[in-house]
C-alpha atoms as a PDB file:
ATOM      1  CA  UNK A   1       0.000   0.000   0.000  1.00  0.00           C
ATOM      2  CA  UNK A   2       2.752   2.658   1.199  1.00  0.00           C
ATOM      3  CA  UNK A   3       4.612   1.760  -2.805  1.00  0.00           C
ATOM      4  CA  UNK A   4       0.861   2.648  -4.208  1.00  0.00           C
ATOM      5  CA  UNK A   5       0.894   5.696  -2.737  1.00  0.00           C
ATOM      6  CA  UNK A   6       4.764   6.205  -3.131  1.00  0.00           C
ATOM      7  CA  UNK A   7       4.226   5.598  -6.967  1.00  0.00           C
ATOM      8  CA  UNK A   8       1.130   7.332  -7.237  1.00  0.00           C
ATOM      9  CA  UNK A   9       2.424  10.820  -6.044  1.00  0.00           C
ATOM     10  CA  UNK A  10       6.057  10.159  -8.217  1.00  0.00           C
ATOM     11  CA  UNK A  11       3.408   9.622 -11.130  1.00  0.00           C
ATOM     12  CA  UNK A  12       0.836  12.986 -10.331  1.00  0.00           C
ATOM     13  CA  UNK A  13      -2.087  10.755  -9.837  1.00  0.00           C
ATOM     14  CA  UNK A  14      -2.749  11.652  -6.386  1.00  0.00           C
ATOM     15  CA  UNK A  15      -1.311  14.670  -4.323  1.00  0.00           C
ATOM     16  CA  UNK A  16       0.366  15.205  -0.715  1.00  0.00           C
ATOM     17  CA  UNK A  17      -1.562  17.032   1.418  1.00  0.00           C
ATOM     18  CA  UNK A  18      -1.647  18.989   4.607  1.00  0.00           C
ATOM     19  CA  UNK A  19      -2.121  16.848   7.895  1.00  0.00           C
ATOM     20  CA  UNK A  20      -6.010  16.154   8.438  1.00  0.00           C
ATOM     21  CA  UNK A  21      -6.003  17.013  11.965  1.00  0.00           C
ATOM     22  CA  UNK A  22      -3.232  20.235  12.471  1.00  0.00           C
ATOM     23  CA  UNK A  23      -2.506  20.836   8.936  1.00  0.00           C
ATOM     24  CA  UNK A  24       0.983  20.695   8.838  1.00  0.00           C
ATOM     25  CA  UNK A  25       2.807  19.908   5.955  1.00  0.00           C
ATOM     26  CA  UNK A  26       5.835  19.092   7.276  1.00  0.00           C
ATOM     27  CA  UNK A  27       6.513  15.072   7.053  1.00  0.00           C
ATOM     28  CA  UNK A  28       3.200  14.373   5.877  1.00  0.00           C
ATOM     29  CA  UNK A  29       1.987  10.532   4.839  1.00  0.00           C
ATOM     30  CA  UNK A  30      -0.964   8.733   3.932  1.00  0.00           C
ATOM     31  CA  UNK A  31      -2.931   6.972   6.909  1.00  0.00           C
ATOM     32  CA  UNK A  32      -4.401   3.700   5.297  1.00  0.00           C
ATOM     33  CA  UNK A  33      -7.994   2.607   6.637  1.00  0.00           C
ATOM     34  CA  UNK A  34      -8.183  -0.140   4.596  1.00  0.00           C
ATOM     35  CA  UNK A  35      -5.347  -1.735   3.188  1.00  0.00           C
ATOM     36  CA  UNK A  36      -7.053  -3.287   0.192  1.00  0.00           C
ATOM     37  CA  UNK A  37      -8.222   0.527  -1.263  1.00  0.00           C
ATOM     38  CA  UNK A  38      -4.495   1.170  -1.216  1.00  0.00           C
ATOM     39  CA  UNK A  39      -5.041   4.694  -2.726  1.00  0.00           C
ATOM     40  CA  UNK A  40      -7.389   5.753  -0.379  1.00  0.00           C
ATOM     41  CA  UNK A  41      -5.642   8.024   2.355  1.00  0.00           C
ATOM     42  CA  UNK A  42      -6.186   9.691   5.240  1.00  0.00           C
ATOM     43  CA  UNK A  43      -2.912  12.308   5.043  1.00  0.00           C
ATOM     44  CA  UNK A  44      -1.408  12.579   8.387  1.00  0.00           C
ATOM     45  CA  UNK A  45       1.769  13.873  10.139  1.00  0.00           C
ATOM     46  CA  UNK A  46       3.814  11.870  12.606  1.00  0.00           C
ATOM     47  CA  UNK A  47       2.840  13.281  15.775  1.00  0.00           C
ATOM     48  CA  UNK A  48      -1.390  12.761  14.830  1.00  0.00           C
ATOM     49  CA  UNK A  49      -0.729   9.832  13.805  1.00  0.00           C
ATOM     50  CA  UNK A  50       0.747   8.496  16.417  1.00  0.00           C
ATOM     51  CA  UNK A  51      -1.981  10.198  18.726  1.00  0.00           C
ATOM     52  CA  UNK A  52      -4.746   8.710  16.612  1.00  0.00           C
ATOM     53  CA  UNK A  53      -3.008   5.676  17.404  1.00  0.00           C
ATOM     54  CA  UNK A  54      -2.980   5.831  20.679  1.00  0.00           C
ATOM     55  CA  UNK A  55      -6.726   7.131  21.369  1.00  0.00           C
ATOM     56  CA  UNK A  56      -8.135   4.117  18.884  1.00  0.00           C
ATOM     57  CA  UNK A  57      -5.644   1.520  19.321  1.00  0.00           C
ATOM     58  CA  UNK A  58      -8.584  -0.921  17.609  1.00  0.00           C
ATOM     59  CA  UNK A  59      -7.425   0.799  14.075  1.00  0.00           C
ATOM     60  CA  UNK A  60      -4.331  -0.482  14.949  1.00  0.00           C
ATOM     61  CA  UNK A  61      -3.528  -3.294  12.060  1.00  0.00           C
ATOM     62  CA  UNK A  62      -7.259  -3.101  10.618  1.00  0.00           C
ATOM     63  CA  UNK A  63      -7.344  -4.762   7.260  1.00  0.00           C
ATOM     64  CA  UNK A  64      -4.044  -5.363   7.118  1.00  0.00           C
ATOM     65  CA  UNK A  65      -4.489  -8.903   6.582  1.00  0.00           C
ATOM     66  CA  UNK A  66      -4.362 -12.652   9.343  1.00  0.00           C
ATOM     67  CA  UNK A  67      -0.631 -11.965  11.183  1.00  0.00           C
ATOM     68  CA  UNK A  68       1.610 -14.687  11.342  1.00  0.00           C
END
C-alpha cells in the first residue's frame, strides 16, 4: 500500500496534502484505513498519527491482513 501511494504521487495521480487534523505539511503521509483501497488516504503527520493511534488503538492493524 505505502509503494501505491509512493508511486502514485512520483506519477501525479494523487497529491500530498496537509495533515487532516493540524494541517501541517511538514513530514506528511498517507494513513491507510483499509489496506485493500491502497489509494485511499487519510494524510497525516507523525505526531497525529501516532496520537490517533494511541486514542483508537482498535485501528491499529485493521485490514491489514491474518498476522503470522
Amino acid at each position: 500500500a505505502q509503494n501505491a501511494v509512493n508511486n502514485a504521487i512520483r506519477d501525479g495521480r494523487i497529491e500530498r496534502k496537509p495533515c487532516q487534523i493540524c494541517g501541517t505539511s511538514d513530514g506528511v503521509h498517507g494513513h491507510h484505513r483499509d489496506y485493500a483501497k491502497p489509494l485511499e488516504v487519510t494524510w497525516l503527520c507523525p505526531r497525529c498519527h501516532h496520537r490517533m493511534h494511541a486514542i483508537f488503538p482498535e485501528l491499529e492493524g485493521v485490514n491489514k491482513g491474518p498476522t503470522p
